[in-house]
PDB file of N, CA and C in Angstrom:
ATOM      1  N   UNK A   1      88.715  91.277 117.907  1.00  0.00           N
ATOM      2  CA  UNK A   1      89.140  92.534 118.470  1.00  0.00           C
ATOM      3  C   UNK A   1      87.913  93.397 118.767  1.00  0.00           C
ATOM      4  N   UNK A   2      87.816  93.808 119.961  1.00  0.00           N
ATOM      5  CA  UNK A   2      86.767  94.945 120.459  1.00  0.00           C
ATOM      6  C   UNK A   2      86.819  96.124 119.702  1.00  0.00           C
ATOM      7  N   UNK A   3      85.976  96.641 119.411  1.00  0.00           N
ATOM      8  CA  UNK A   3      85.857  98.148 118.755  1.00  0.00           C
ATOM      9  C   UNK A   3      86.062  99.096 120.175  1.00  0.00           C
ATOM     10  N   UNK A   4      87.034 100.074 120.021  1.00  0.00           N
ATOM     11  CA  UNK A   4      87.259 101.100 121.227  1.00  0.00           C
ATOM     12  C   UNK A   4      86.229 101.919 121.363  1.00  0.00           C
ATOM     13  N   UNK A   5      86.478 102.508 122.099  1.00  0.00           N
ATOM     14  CA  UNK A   5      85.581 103.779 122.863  1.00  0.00           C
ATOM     15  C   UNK A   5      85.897 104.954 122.347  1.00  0.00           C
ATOM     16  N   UNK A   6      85.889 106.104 122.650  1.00  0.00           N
ATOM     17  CA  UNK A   6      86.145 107.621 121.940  1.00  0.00           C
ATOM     18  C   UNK A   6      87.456 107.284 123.076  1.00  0.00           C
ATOM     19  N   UNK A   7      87.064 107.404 124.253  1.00  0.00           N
ATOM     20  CA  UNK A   7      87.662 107.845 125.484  1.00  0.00           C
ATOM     21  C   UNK A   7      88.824 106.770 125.439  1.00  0.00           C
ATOM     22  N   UNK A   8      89.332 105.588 124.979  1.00  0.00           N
ATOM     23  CA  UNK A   8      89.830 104.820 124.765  1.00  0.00           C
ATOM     24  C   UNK A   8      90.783 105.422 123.530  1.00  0.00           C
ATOM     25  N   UNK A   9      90.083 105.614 122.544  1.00  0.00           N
ATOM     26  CA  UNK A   9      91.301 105.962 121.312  1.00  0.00           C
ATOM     27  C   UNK A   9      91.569 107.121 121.767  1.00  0.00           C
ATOM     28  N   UNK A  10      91.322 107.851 122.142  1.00  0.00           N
ATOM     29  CA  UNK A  10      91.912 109.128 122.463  1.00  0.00           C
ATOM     30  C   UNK A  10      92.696 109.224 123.159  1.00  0.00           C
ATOM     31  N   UNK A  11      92.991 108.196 124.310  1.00  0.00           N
ATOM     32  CA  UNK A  11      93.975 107.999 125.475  1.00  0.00           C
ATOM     33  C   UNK A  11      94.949 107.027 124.601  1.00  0.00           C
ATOM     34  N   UNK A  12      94.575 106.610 123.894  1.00  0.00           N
ATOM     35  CA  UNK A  12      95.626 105.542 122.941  1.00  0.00           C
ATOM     36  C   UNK A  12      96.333 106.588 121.986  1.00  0.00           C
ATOM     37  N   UNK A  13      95.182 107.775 121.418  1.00  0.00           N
ATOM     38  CA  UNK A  13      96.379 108.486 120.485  1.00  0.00           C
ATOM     39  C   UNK A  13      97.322 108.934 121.152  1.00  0.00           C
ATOM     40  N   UNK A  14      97.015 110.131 122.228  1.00  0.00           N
ATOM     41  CA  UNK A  14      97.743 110.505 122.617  1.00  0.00           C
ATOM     42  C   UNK A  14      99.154 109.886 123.796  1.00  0.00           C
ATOM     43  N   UNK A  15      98.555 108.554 124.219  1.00  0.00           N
ATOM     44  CA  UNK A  15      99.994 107.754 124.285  1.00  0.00           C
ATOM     45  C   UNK A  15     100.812 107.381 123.375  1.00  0.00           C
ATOM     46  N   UNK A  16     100.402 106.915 122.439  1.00  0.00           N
ATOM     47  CA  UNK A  16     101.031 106.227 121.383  1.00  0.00           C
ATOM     48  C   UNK A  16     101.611 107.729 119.706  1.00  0.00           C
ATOM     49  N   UNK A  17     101.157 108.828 119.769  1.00  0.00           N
ATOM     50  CA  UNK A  17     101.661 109.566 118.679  1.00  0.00           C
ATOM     51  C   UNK A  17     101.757 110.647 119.446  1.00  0.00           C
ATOM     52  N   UNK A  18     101.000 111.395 120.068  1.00  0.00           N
ATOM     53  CA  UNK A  18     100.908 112.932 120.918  1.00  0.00           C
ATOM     54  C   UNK A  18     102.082 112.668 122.083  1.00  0.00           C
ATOM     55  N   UNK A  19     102.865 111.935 122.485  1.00  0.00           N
ATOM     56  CA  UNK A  19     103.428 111.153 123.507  1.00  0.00           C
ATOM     57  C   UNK A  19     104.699 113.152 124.470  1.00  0.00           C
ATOM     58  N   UNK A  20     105.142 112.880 123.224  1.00  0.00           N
ATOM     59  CA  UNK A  20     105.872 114.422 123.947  1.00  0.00           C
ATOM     60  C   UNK A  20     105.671 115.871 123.078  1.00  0.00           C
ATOM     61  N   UNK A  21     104.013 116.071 122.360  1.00  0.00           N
ATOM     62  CA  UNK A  21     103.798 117.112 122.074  1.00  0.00           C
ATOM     63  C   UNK A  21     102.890 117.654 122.943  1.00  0.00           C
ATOM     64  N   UNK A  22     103.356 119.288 123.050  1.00  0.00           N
ATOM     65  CA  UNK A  22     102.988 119.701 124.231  1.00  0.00           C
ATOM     66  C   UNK A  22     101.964 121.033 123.782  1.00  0.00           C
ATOM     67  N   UNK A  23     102.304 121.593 122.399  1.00  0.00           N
ATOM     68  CA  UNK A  23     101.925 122.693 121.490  1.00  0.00           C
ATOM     69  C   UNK A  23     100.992 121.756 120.005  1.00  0.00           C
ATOM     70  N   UNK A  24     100.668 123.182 119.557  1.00  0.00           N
ATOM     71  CA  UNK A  24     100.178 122.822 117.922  1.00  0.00           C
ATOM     72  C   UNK A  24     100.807 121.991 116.809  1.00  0.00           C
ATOM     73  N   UNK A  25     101.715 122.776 117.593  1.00  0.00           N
ATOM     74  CA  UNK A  25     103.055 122.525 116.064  1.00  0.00           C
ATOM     75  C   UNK A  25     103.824 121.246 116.982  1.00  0.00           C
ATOM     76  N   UNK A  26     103.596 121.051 117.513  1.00  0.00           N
ATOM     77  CA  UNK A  26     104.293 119.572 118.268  1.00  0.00           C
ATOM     78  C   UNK A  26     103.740 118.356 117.261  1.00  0.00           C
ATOM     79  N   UNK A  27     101.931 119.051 117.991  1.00  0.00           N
ATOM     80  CA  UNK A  27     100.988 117.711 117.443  1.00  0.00           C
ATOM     81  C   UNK A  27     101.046 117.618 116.240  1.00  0.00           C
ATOM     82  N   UNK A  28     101.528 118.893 115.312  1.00  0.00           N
ATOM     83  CA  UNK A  28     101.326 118.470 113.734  1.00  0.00           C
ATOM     84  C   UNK A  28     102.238 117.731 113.588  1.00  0.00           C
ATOM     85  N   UNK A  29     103.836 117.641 113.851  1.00  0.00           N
ATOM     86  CA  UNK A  29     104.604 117.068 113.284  1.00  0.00           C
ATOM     87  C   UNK A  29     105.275 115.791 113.928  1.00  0.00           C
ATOM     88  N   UNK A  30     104.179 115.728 115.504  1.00  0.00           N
ATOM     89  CA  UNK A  30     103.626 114.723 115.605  1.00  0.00           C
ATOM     90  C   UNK A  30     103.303 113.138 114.749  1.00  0.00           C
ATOM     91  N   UNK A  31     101.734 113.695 114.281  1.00  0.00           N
ATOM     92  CA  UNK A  31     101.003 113.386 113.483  1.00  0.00           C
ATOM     93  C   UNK A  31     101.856 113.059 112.242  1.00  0.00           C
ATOM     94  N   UNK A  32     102.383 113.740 111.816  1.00  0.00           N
ATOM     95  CA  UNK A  32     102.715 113.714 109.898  1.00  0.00           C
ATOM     96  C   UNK A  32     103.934 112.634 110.076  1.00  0.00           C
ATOM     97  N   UNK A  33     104.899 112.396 111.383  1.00  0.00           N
ATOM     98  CA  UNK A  33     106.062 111.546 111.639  1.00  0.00           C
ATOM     99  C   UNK A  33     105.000 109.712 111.561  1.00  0.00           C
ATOM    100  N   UNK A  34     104.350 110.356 112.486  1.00  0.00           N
ATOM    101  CA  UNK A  34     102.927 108.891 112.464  1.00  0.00           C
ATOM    102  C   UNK A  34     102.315 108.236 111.328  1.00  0.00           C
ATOM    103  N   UNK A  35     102.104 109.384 110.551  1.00  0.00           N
ATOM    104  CA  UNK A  35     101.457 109.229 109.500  1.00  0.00           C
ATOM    105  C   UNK A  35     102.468 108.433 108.322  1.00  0.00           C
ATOM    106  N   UNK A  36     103.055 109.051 107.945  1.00  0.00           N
ATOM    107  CA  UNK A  36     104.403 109.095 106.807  1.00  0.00           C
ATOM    108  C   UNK A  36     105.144 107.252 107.059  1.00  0.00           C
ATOM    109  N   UNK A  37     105.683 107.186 108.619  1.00  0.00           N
ATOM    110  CA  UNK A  37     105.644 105.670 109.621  1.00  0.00           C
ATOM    111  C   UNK A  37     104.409 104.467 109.088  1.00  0.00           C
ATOM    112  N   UNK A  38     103.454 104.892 109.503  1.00  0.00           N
ATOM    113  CA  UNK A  38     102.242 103.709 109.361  1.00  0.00           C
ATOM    114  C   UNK A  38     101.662 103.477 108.090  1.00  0.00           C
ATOM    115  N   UNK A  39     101.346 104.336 107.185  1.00  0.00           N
ATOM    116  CA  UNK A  39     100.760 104.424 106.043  1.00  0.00           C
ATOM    117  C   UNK A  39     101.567 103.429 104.765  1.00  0.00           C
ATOM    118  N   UNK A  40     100.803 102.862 104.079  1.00  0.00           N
ATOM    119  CA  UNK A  40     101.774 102.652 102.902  1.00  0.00           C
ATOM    120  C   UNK A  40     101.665 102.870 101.615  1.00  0.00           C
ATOM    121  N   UNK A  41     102.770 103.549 100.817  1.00  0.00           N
ATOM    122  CA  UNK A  41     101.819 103.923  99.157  1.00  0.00           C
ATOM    123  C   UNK A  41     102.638 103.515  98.713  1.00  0.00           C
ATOM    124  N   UNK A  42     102.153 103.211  97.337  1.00  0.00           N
ATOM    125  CA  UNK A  42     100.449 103.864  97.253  1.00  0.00           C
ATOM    126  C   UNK A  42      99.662 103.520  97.508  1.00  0.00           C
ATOM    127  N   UNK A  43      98.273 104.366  97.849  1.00  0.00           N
ATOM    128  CA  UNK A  43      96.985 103.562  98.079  1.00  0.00           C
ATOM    129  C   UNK A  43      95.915 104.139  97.574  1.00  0.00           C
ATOM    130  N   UNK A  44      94.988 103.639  96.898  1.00  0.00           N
ATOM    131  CA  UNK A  44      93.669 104.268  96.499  1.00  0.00           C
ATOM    132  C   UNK A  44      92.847 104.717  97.486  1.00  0.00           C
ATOM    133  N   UNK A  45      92.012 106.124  97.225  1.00  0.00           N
ATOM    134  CA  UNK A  45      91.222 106.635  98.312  1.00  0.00           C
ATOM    135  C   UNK A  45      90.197 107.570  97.263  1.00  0.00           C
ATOM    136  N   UNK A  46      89.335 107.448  98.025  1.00  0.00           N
ATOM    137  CA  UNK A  46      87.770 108.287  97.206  1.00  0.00           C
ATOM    138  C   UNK A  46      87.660 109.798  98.040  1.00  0.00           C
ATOM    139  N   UNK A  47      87.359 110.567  97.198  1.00  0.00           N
ATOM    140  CA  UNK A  47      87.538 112.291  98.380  1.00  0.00           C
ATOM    141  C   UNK A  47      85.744 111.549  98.916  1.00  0.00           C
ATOM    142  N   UNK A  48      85.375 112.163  99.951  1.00  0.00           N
ATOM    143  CA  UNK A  48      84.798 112.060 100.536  1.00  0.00           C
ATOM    144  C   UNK A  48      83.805 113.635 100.880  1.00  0.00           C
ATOM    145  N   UNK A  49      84.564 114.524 100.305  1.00  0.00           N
ATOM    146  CA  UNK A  49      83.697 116.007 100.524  1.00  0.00           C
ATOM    147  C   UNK A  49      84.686 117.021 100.057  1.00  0.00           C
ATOM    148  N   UNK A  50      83.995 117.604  99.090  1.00  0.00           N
ATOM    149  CA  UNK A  50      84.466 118.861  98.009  1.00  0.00           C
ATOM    150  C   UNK A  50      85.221 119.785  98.789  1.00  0.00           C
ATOM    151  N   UNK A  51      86.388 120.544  98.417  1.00  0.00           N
ATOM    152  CA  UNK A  51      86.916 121.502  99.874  1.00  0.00           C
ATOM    153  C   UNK A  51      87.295 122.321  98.632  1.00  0.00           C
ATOM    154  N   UNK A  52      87.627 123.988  99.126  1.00  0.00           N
ATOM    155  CA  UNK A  52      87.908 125.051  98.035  1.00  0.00           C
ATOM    156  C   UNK A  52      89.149 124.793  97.975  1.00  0.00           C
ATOM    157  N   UNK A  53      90.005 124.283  98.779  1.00  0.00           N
ATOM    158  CA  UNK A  53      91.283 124.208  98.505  1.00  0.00           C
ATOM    159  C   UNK A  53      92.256 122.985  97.958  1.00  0.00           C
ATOM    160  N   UNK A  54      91.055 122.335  96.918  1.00  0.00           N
ATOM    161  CA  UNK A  54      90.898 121.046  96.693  1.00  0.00           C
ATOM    162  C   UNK A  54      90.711 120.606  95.219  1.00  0.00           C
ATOM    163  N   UNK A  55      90.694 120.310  94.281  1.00  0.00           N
ATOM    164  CA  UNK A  55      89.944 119.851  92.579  1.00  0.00           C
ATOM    165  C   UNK A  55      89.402 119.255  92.645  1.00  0.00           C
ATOM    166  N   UNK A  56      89.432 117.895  94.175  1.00  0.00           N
ATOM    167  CA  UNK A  56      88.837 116.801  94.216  1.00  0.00           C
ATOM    168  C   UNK A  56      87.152 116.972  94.373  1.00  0.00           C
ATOM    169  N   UNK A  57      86.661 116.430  93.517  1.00  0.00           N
ATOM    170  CA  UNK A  57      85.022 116.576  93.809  1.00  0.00           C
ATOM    171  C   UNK A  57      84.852 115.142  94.938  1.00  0.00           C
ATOM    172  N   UNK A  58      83.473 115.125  95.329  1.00  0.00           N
ATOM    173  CA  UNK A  58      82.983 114.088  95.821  1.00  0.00           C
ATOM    174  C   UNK A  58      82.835 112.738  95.297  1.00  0.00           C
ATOM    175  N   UNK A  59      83.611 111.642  95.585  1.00  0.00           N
ATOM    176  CA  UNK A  59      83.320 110.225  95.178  1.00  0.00           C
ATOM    177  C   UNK A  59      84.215 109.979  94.345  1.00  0.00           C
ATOM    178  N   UNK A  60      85.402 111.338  93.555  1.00  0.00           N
ATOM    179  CA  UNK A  60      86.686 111.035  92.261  1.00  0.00           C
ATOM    180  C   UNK A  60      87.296 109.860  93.430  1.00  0.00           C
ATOM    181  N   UNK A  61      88.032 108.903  92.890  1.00  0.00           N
ATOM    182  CA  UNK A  61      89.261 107.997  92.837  1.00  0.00           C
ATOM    183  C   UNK A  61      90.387 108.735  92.662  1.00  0.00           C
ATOM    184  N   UNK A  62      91.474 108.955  93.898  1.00  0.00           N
ATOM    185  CA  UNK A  62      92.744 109.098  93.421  1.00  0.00           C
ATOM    186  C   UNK A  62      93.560 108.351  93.562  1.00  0.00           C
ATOM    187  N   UNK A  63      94.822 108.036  93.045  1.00  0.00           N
ATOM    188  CA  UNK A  63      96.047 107.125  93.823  1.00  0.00           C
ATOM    189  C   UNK A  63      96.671 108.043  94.954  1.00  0.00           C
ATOM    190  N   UNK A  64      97.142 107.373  96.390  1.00  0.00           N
ATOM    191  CA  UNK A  64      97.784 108.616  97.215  1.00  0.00           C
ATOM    192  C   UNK A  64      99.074 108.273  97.453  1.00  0.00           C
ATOM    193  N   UNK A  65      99.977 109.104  96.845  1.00  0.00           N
ATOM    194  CA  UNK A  65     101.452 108.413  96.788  1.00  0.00           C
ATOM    195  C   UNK A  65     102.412 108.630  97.617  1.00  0.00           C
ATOM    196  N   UNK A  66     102.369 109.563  98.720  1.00  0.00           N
ATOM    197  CA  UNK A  66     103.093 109.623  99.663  1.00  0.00           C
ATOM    198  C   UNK A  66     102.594 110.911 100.310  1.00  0.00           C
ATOM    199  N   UNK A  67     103.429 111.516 101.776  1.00  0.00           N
ATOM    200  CA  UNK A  67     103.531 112.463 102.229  1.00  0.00           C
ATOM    201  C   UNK A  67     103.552 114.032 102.043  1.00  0.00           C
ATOM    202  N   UNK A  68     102.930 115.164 101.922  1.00  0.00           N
ATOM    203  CA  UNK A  68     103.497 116.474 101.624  1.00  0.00           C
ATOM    204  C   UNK A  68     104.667 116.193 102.442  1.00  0.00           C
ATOM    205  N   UNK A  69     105.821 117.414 101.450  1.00  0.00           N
ATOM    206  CA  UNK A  69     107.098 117.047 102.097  1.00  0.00           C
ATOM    207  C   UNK A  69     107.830 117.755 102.900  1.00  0.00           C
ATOM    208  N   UNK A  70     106.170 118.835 103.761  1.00  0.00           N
ATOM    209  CA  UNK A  70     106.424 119.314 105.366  1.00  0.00           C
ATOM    210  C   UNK A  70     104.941 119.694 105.459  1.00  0.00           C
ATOM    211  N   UNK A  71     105.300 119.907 106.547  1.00  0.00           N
ATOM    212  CA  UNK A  71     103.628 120.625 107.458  1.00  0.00           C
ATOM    213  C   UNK A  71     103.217 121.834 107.132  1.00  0.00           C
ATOM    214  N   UNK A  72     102.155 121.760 106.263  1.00  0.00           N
ATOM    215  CA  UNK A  72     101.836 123.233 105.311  1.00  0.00           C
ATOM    216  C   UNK A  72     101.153 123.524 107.123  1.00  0.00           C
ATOM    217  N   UNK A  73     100.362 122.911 107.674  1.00  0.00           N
ATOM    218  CA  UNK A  73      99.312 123.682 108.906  1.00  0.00           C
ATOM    219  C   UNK A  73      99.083 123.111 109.542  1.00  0.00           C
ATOM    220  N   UNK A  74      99.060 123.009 111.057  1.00  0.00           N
ATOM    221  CA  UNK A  74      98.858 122.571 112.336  1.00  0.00           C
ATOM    222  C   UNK A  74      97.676 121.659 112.616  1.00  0.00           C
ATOM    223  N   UNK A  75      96.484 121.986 112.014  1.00  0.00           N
ATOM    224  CA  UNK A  75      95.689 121.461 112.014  1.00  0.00           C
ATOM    225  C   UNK A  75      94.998 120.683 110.541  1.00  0.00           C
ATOM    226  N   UNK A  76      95.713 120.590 110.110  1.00  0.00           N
ATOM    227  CA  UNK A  76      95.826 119.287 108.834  1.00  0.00           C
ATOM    228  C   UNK A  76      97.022 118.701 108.282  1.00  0.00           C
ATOM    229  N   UNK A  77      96.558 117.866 107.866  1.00  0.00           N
ATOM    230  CA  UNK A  77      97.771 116.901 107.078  1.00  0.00           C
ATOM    231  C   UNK A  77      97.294 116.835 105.950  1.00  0.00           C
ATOM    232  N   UNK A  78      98.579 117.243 105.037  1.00  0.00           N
ATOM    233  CA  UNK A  78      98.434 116.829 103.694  1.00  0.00           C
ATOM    234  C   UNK A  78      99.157 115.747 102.864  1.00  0.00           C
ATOM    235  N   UNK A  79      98.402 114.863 101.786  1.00  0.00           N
ATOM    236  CA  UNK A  79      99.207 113.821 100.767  1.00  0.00           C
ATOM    237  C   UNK A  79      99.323 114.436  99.733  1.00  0.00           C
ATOM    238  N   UNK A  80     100.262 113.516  99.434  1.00  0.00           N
ATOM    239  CA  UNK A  80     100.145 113.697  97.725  1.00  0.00           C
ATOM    240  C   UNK A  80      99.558 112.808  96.651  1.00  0.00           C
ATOM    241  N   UNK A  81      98.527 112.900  96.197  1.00  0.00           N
ATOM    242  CA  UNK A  81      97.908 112.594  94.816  1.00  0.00           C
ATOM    243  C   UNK A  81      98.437 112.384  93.348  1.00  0.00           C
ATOM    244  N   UNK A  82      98.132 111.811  92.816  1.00  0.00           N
ATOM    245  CA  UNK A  82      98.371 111.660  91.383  1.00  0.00           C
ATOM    246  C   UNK A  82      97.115 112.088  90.805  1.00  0.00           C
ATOM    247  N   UNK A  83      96.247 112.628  90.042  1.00  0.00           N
ATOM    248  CA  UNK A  83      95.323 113.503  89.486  1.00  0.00           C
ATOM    249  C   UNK A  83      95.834 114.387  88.007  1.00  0.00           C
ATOM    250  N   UNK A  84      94.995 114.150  87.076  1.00  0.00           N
ATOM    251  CA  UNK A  84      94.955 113.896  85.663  1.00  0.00           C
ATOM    252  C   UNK A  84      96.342 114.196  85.660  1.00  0.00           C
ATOM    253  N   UNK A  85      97.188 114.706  84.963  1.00  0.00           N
ATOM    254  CA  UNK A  85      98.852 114.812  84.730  1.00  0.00           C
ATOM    255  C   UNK A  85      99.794 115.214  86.081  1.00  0.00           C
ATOM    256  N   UNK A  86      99.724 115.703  87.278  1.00  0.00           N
ATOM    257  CA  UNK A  86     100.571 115.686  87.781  1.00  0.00           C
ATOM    258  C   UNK A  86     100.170 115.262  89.234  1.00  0.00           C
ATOM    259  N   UNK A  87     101.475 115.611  90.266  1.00  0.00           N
ATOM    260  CA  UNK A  87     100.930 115.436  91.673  1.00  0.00           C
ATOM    261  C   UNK A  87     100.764 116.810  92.697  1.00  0.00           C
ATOM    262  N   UNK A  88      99.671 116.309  94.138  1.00  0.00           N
ATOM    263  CA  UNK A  88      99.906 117.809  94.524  1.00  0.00           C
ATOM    264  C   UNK A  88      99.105 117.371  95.866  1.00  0.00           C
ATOM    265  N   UNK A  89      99.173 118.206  96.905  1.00  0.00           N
ATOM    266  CA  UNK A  89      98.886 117.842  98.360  1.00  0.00           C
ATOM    267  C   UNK A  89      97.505 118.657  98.341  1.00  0.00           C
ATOM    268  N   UNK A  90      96.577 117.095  99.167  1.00  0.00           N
ATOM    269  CA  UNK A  90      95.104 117.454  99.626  1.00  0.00           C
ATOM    270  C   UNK A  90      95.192 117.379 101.172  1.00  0.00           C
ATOM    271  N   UNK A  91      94.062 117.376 101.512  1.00  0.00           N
ATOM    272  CA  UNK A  91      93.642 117.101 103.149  1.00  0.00           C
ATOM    273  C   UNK A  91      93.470 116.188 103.215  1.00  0.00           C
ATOM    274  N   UNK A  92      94.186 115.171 103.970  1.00  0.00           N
ATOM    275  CA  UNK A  92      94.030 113.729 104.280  1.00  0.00           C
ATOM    276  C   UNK A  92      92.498 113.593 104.559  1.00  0.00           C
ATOM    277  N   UNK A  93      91.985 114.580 105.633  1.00  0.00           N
ATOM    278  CA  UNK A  93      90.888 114.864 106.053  1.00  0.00           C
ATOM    279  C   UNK A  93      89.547 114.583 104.892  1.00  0.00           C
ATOM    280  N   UNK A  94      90.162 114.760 103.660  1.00  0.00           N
ATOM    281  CA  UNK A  94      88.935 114.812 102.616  1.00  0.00           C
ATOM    282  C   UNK A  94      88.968 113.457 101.930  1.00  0.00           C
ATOM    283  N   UNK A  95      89.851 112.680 102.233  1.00  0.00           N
ATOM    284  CA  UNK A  95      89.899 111.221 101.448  1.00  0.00           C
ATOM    285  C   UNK A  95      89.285 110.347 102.357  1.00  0.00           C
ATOM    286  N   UNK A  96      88.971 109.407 101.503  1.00  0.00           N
ATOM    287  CA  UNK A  96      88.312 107.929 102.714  1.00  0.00           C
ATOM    288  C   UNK A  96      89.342 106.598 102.165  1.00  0.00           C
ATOM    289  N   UNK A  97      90.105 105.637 102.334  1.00  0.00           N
ATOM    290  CA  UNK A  97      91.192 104.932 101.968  1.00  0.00           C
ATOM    291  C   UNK A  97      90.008 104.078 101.883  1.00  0.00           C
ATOM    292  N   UNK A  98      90.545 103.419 100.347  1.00  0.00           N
ATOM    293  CA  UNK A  98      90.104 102.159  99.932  1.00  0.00           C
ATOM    294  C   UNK A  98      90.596 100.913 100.189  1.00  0.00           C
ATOM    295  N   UNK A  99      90.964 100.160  99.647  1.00  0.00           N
ATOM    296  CA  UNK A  99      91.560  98.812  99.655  1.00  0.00           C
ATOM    297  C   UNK A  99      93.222  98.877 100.183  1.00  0.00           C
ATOM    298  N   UNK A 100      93.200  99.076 101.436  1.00  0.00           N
ATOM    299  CA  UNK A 100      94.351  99.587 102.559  1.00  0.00           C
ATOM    300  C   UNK A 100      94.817  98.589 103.814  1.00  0.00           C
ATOM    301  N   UNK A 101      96.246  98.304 103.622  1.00  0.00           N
ATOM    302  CA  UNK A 101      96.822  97.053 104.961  1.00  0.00           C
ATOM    303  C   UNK A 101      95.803  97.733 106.040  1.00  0.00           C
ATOM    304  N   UNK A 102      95.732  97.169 107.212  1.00  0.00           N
ATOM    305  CA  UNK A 102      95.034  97.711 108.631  1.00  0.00           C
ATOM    306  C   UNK A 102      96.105  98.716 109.374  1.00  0.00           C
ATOM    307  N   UNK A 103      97.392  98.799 109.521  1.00  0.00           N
ATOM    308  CA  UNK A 103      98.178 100.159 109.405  1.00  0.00           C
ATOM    309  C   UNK A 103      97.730 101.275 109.045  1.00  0.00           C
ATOM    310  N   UNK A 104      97.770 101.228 107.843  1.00  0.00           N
ATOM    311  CA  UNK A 104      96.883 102.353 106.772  1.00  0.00           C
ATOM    312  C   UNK A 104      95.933 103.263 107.368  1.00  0.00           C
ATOM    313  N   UNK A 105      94.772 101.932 107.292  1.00  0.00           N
ATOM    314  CA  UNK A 105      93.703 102.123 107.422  1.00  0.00           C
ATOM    315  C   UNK A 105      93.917 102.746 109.155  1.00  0.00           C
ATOM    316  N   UNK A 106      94.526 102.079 109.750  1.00  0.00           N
ATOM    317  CA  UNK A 106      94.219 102.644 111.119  1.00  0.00           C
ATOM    318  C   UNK A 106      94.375 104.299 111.339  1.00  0.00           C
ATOM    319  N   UNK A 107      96.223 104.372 110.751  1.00  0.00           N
ATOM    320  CA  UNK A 107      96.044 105.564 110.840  1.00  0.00           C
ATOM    321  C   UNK A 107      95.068 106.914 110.331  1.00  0.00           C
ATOM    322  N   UNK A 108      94.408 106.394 109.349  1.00  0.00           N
ATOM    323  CA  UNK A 108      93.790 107.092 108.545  1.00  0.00           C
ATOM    324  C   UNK A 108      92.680 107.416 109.555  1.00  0.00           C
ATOM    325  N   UNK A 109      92.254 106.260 110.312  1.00  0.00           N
ATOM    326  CA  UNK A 109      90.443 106.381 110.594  1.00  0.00           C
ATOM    327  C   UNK A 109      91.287 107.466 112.169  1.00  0.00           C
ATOM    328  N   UNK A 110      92.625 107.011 112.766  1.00  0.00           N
ATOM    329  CA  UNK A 110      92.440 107.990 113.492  1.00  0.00           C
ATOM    330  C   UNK A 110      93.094 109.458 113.400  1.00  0.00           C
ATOM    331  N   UNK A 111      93.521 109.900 112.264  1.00  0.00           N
ATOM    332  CA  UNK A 111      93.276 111.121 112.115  1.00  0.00           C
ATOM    333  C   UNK A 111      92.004 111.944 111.925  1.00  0.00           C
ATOM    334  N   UNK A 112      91.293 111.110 110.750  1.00  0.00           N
ATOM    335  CA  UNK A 112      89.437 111.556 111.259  1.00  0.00           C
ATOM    336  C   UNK A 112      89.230 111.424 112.187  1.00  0.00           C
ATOM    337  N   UNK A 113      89.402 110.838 113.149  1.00  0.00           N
ATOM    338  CA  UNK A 113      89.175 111.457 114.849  1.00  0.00           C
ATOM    339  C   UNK A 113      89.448 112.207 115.124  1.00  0.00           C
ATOM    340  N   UNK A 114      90.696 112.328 115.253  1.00  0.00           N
ATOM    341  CA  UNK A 114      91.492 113.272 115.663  1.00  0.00           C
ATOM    342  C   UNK A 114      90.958 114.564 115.393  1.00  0.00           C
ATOM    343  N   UNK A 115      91.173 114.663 114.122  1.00  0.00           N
ATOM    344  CA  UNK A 115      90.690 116.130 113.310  1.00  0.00           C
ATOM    345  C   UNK A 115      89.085 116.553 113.122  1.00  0.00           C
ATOM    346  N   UNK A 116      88.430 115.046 113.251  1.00  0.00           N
ATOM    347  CA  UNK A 116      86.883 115.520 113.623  1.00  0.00           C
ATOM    348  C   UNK A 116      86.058 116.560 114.671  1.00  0.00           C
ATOM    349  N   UNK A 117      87.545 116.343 115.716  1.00  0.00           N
ATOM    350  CA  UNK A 117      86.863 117.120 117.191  1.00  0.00           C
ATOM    351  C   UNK A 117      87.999 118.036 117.094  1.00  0.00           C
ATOM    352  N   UNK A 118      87.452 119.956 116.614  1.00  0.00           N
ATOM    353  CA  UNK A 118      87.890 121.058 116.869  1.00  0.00           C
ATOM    354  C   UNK A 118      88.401 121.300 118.086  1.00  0.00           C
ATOM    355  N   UNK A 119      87.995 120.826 119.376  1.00  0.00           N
ATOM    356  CA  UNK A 119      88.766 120.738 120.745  1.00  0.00           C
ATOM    357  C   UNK A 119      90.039 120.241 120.657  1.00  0.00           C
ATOM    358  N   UNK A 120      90.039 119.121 119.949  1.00  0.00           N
ATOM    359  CA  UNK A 120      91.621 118.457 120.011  1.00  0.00           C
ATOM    360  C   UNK A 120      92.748 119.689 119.512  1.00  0.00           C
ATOM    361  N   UNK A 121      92.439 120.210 118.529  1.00  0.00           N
ATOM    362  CA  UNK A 121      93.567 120.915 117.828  1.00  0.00           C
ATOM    363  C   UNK A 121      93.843 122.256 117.996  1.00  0.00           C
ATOM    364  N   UNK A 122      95.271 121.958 118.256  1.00  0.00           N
ATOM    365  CA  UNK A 122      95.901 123.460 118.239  1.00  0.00           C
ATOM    366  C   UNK A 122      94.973 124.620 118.830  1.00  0.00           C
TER     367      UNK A 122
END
């Protein structure tokens, strides 16, 4: 399999998940229908960068056990974690998926696209 282009996945997201969002709030719940669809948990993932709205430090291991169970914000998606006694929704954005089907993993690497480029969103 060829590795895509920017200009390639981007014409692929938005055929394939952005298909009839036309707004912010389209693309979020968009996205989180995509997400919630392709993903499978649980799955292990390492945070990848400290956020204030976050416990997760850099490089912790969490298990990620499913979906927040709506769209806290337009321009992120949140999971839910298991972390020392209970569970609670991070930024997909701050995890990197470990040992993940290629589903998973796909969706994962293209929401870091997605959400990498401030132009795309909302």
């Amino acid at each position: 399999m060829t590795e895509e282009t920017d200009e390639e996945r981007s014409k692929r997201i938005r055929r394939e998940i952005l298909t009839d969002a036309y707004n912010a709030d389209e693309m979020a719940i968009s996205w989180c229908y995509h997400l919630e669809r392709e993903m499978s948990f649980p799955f292990q993932a390492r945070c990848i960068e400290e956020r204030t709205i976050s416990p997760l430090r850099e490089n912790e291991e969490v298990p990620v056990v499913g979906m927040a169970d709506k769209v806290v914000s337009n321009r992120e998606m949140f999971v839910l974690v298991e972390w020392i006694d209970r569970e609670f929704g991070v930024p997909l954005s701050q995890l990197e998926v470990l040992d993940v089907d290629s589903d998973t993993r796909q969706a994962v690497d293209d929401w870091h696209y997605w959400n990498g480029n401030s132009d795309r969103l909302g």
